[in-house]
PDB file of N, CA and C in Angstrom:
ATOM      1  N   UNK A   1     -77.011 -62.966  73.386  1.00  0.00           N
ATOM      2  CA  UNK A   1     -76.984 -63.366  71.992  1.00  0.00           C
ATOM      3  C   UNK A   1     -77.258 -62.140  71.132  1.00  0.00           C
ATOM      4  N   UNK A   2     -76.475 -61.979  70.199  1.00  0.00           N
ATOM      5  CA  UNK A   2     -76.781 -60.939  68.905  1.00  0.00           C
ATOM      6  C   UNK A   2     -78.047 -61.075  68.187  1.00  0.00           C
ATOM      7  N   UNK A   3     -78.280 -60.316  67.970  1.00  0.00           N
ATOM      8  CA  UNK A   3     -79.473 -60.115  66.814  1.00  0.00           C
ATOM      9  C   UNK A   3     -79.314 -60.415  65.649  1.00  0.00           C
ATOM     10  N   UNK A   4     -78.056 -60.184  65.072  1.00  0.00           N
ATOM     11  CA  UNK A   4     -77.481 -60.167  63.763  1.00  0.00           C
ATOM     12  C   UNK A   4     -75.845 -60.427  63.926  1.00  0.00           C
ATOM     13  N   UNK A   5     -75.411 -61.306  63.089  1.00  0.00           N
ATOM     14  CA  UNK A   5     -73.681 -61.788  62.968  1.00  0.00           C
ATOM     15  C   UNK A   5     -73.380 -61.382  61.810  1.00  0.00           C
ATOM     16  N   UNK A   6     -72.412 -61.276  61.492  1.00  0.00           N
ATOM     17  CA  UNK A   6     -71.140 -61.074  60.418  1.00  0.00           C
ATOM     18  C   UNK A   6     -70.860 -62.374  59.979  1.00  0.00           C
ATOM     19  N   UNK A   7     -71.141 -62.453  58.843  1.00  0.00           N
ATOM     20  CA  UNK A   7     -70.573 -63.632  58.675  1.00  0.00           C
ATOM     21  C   UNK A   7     -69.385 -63.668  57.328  1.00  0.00           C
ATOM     22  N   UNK A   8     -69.276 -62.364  56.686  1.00  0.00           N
ATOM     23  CA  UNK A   8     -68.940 -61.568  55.899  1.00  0.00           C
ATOM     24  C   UNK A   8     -67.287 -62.481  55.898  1.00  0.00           C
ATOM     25  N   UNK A   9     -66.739 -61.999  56.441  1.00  0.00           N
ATOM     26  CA  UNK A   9     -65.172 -62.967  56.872  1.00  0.00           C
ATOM     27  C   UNK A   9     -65.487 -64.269  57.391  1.00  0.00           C
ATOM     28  N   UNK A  10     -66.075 -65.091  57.129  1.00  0.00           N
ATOM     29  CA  UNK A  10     -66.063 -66.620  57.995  1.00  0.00           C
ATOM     30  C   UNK A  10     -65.384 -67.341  56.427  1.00  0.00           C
ATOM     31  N   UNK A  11     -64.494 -68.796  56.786  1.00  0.00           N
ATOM     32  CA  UNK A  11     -64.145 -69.395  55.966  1.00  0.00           C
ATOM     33  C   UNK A  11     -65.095 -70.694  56.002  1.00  0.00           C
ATOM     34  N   UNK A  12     -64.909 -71.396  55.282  1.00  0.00           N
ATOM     35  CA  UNK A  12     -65.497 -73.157  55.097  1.00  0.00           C
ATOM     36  C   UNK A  12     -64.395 -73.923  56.341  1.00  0.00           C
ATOM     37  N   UNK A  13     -65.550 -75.053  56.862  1.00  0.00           N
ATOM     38  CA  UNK A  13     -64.558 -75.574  57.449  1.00  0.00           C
ATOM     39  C   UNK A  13     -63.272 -76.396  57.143  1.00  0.00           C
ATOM     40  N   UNK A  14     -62.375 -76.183  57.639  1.00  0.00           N
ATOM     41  CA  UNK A  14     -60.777 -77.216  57.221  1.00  0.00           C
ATOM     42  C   UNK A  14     -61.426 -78.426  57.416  1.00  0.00           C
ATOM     43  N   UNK A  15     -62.024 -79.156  57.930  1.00  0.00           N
ATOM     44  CA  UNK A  15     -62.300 -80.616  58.593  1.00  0.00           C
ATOM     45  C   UNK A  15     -63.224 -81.218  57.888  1.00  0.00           C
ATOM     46  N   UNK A  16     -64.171 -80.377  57.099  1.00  0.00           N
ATOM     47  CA  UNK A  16     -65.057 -80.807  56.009  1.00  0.00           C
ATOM     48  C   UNK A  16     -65.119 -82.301  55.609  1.00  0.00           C
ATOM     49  N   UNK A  17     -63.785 -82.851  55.270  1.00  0.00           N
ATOM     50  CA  UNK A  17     -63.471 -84.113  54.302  1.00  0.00           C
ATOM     51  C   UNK A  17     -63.036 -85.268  55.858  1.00  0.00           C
ATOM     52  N   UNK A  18     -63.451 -84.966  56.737  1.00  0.00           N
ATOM     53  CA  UNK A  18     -63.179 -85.648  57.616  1.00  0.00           C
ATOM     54  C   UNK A  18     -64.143 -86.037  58.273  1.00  0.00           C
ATOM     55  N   UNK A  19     -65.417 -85.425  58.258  1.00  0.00           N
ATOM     56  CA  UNK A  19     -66.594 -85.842  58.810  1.00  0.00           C
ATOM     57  C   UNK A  19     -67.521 -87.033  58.672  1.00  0.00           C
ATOM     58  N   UNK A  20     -68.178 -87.574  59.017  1.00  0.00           N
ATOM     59  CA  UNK A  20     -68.700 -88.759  59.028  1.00  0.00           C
ATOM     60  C   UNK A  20     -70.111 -88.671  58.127  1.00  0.00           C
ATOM     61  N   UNK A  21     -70.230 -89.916  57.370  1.00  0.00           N
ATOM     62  CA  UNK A  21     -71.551 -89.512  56.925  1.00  0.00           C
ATOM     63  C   UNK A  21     -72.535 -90.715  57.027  1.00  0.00           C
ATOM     64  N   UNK A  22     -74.028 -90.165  58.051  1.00  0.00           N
ATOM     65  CA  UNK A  22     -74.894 -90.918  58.099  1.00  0.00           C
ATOM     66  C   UNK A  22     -75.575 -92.495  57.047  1.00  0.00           C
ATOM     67  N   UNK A  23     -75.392 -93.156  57.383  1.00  0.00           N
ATOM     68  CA  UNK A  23     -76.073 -94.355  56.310  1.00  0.00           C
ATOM     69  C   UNK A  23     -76.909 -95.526  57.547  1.00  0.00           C
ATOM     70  N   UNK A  24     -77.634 -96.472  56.549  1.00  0.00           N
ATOM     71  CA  UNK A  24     -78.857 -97.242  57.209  1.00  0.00           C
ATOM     72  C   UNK A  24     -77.775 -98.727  56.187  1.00  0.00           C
ATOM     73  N   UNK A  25     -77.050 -99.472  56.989  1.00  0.00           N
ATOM     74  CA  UNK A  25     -76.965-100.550  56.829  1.00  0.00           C
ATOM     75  C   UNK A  25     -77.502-102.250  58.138  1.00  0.00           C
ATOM     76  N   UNK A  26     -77.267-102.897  57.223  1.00  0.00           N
ATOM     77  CA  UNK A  26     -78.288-104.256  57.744  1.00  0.00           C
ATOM     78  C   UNK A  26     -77.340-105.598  58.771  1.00  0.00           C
ATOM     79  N   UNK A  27     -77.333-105.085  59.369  1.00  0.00           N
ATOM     80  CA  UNK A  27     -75.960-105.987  59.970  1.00  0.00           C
ATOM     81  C   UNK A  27     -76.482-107.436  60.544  1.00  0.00           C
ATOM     82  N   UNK A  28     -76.446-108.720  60.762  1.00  0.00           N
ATOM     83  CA  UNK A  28     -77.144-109.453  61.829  1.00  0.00           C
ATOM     84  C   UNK A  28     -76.558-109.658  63.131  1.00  0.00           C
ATOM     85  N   UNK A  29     -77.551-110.099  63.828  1.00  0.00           N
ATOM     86  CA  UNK A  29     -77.049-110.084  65.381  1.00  0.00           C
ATOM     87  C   UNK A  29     -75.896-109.916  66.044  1.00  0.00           C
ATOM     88  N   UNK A  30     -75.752-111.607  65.715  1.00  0.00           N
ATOM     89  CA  UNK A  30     -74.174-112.007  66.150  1.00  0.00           C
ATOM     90  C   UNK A  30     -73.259-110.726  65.540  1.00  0.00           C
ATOM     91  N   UNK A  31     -72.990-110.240  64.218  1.00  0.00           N
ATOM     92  CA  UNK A  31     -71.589-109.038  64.429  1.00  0.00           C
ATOM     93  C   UNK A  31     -72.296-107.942  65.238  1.00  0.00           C
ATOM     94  N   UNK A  32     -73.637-107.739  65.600  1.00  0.00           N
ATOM     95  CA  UNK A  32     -73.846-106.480  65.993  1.00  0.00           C
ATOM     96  C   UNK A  32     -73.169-106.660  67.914  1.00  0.00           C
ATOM     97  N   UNK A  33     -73.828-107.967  67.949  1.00  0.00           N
ATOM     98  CA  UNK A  33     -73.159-108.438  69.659  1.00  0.00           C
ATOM     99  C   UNK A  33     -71.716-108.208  69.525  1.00  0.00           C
ATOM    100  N   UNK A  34     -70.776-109.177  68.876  1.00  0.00           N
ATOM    101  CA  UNK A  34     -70.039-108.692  69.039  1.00  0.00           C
ATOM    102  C   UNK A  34     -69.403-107.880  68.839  1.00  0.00           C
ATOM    103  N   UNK A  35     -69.364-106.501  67.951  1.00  0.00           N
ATOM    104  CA  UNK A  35     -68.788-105.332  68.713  1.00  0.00           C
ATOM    105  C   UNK A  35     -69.279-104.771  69.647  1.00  0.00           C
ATOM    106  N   UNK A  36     -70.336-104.728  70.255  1.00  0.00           N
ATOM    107  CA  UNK A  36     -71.090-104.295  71.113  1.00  0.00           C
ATOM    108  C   UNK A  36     -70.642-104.695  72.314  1.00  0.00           C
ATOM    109  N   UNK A  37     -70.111-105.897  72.276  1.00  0.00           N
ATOM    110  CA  UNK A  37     -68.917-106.715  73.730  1.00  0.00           C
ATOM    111  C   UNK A  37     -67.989-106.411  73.848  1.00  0.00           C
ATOM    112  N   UNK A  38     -67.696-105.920  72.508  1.00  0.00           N
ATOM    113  CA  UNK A  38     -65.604-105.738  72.545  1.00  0.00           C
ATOM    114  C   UNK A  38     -65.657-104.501  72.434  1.00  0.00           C
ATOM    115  N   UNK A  39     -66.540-103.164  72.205  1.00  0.00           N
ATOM    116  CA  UNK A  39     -66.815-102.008  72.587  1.00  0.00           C
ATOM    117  C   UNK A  39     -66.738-101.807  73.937  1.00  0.00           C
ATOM    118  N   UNK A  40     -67.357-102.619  74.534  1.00  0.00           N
ATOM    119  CA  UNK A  40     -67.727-102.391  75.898  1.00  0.00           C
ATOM    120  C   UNK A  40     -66.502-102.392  76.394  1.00  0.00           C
ATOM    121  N   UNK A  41     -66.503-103.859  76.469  1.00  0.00           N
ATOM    122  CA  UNK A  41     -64.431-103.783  77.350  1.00  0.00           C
ATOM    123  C   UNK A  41     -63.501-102.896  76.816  1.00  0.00           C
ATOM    124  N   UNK A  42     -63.574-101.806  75.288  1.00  0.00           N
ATOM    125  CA  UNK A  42     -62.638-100.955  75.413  1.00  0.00           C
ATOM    126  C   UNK A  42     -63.306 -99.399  75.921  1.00  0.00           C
ATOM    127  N   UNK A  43     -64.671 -99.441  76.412  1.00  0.00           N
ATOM    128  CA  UNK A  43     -65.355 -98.078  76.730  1.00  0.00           C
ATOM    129  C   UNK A  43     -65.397 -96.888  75.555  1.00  0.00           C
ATOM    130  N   UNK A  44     -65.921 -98.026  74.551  1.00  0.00           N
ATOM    131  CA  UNK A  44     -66.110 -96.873  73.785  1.00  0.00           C
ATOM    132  C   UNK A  44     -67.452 -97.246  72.765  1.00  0.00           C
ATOM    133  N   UNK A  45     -68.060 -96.737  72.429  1.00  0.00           N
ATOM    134  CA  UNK A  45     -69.308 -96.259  71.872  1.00  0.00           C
ATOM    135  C   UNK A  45     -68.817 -97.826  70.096  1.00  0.00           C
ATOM    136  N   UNK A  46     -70.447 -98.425  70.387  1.00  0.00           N
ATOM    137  CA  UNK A  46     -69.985 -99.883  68.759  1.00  0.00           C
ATOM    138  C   UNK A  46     -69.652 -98.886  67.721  1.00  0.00           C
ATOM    139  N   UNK A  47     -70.402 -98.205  67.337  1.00  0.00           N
ATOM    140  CA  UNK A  47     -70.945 -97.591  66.139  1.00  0.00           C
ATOM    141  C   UNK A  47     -68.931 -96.928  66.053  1.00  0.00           C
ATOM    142  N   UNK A  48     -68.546 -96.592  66.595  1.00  0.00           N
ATOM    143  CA  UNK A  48     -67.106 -95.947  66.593  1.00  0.00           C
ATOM    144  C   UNK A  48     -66.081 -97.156  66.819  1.00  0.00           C
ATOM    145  N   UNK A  49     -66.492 -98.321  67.186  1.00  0.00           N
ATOM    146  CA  UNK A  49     -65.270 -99.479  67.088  1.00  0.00           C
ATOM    147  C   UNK A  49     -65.531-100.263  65.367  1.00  0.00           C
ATOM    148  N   UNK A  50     -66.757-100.327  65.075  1.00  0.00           N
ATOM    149  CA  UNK A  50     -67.578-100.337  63.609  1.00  0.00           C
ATOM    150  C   UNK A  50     -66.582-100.055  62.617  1.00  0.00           C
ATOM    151  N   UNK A  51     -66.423 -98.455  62.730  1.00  0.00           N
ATOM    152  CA  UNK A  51     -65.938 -97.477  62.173  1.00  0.00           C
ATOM    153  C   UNK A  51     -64.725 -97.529  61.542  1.00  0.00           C
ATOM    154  N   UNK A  52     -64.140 -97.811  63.106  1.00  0.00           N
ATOM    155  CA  UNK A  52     -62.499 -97.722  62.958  1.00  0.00           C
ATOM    156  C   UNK A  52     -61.933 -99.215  62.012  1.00  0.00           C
ATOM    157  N   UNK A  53     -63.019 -99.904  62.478  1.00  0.00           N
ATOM    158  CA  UNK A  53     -62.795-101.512  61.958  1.00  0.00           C
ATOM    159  C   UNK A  53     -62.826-101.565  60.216  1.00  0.00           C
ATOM    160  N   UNK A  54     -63.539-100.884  60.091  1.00  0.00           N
ATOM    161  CA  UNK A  54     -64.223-100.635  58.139  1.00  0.00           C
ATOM    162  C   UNK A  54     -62.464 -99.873  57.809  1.00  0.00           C
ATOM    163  N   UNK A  55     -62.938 -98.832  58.482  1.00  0.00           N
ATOM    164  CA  UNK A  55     -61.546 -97.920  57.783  1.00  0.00           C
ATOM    165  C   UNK A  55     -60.219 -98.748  57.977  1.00  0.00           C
ATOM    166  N   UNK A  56     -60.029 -99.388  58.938  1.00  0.00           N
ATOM    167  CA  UNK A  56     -58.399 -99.726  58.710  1.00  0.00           C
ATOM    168  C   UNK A  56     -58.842-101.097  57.701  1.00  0.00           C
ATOM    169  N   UNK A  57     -59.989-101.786  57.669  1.00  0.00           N
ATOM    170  CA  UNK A  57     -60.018-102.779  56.281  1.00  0.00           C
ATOM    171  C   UNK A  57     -59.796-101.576  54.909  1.00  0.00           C
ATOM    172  N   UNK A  58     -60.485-100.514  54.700  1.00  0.00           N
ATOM    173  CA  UNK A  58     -60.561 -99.457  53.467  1.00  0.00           C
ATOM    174  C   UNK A  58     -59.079 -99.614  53.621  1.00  0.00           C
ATOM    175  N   UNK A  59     -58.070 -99.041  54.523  1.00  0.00           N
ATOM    176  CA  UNK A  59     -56.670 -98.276  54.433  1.00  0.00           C
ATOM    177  C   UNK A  59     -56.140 -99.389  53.741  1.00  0.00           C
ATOM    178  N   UNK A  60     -56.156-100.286  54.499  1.00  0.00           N
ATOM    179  CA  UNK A  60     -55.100-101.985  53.946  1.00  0.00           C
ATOM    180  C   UNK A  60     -55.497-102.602  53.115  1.00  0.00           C
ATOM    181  N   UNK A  61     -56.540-101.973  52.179  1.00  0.00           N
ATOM    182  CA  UNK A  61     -57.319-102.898  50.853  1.00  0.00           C
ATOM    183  C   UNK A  61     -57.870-104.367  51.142  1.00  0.00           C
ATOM    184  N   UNK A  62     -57.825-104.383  52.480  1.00  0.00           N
ATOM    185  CA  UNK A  62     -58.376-106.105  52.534  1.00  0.00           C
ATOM    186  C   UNK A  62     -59.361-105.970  51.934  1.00  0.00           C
ATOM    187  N   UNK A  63     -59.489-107.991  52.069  1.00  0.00           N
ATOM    188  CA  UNK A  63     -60.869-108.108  51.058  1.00  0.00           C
ATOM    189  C   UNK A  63     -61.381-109.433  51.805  1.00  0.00           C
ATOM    190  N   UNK A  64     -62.221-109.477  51.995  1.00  0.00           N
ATOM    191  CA  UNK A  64     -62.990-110.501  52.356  1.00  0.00           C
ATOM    192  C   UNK A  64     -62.804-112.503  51.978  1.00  0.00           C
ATOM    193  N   UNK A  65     -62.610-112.627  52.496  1.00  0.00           N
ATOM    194  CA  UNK A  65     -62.408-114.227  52.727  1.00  0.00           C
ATOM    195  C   UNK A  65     -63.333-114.861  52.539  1.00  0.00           C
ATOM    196  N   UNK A  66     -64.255-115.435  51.695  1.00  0.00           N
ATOM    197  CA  UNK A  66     -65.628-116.266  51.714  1.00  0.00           C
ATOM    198  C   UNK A  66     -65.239-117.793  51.378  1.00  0.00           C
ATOM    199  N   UNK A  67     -65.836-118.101  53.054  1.00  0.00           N
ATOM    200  CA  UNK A  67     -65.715-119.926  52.297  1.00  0.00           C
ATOM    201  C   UNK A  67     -67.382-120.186  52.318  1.00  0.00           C
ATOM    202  N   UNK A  68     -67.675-119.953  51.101  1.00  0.00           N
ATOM    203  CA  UNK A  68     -69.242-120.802  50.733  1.00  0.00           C
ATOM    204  C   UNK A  68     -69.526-122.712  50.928  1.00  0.00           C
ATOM    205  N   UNK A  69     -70.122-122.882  51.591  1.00  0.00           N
ATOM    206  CA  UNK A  69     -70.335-124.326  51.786  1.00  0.00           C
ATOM    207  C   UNK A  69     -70.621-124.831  50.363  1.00  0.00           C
ATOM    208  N   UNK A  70     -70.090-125.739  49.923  1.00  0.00           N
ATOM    209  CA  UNK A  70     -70.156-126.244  48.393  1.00  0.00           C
ATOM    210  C   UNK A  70     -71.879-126.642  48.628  1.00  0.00           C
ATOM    211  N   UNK A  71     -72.597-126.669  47.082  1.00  0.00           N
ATOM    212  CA  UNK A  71     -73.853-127.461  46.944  1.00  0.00           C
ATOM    213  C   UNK A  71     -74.111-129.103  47.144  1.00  0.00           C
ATOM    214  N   UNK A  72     -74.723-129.428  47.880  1.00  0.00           N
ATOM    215  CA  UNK A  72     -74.578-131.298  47.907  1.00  0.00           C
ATOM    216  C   UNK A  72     -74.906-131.613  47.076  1.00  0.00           C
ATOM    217  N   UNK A  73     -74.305-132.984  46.664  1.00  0.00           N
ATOM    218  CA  UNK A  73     -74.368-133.688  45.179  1.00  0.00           C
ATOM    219  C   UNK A  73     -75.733-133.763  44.463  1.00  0.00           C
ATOM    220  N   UNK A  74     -76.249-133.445  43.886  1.00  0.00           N
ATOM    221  CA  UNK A  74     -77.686-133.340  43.340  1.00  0.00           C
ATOM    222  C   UNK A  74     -78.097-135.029  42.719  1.00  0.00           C
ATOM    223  N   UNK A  75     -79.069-135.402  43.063  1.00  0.00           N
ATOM    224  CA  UNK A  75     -79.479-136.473  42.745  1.00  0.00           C
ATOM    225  C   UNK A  75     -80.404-136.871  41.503  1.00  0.00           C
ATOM    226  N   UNK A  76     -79.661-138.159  40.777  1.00  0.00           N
ATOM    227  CA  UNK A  76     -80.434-137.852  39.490  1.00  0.00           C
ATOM    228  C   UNK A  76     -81.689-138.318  39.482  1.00  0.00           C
ATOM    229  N   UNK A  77     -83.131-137.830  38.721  1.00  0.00           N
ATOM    230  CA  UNK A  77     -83.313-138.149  38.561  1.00  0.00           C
ATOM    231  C   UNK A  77     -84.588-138.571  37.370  1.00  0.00           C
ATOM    232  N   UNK A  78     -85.033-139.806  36.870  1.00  0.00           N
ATOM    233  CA  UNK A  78     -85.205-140.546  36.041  1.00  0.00           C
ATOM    234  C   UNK A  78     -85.345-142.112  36.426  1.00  0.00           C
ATOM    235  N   UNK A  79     -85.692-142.983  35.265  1.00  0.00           N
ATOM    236  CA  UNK A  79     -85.879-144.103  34.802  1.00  0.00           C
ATOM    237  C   UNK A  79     -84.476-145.010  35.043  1.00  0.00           C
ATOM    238  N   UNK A  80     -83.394-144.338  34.859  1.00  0.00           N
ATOM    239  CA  UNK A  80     -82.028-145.092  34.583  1.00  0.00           C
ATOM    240  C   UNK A  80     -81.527-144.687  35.619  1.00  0.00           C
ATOM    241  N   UNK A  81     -81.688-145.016  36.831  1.00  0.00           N
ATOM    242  CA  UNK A  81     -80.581-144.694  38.333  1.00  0.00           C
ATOM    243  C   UNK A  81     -80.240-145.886  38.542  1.00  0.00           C
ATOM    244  N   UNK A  82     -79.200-145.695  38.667  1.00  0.00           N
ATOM    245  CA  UNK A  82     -78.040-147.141  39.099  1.00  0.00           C
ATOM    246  C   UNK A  82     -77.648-147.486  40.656  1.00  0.00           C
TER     247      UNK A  82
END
């Protein structure tokens, strides 16, 4: 190993905008199992089937599907219930 490098000529890296960037999100179980199952059977690491899964939703603009269970009928009440 050198004592001292040149770094005088080095460029920035080309790949810069391609790198991954660390974050702390909250996932529950069940999606964490299953990629963690369907990782497995393709031999490859969740956190990178995760990944690929987010980005091709980012590429294709999907958007999320929510069916919220409606509120049950609220019951009145008072003096005058029929």
């Amino acid at each position: 190993m050198r004592s001292e490098y040149d770094f005088s000529r080095s460029r920035k890296n080309p790949y810069v905008k391609q790198l991954k960037r660390q974050i702390t999100i909250r996932l529950d179980a069940t999606a964490v199992d299953y990629f963690k199952q369907m990782a497995a059977g393709l031999g490859m690491p969740y956190q990178n089937l995760i990944n690929l899964f987010l980005r091709d939703c980012a590429m294709r603009k999907r958007r999320p599907v929510i069916d919220w269970p409606e509120d049950p009928p609220k019951q009145r009440v008072g003096r005058h219930q029929k």
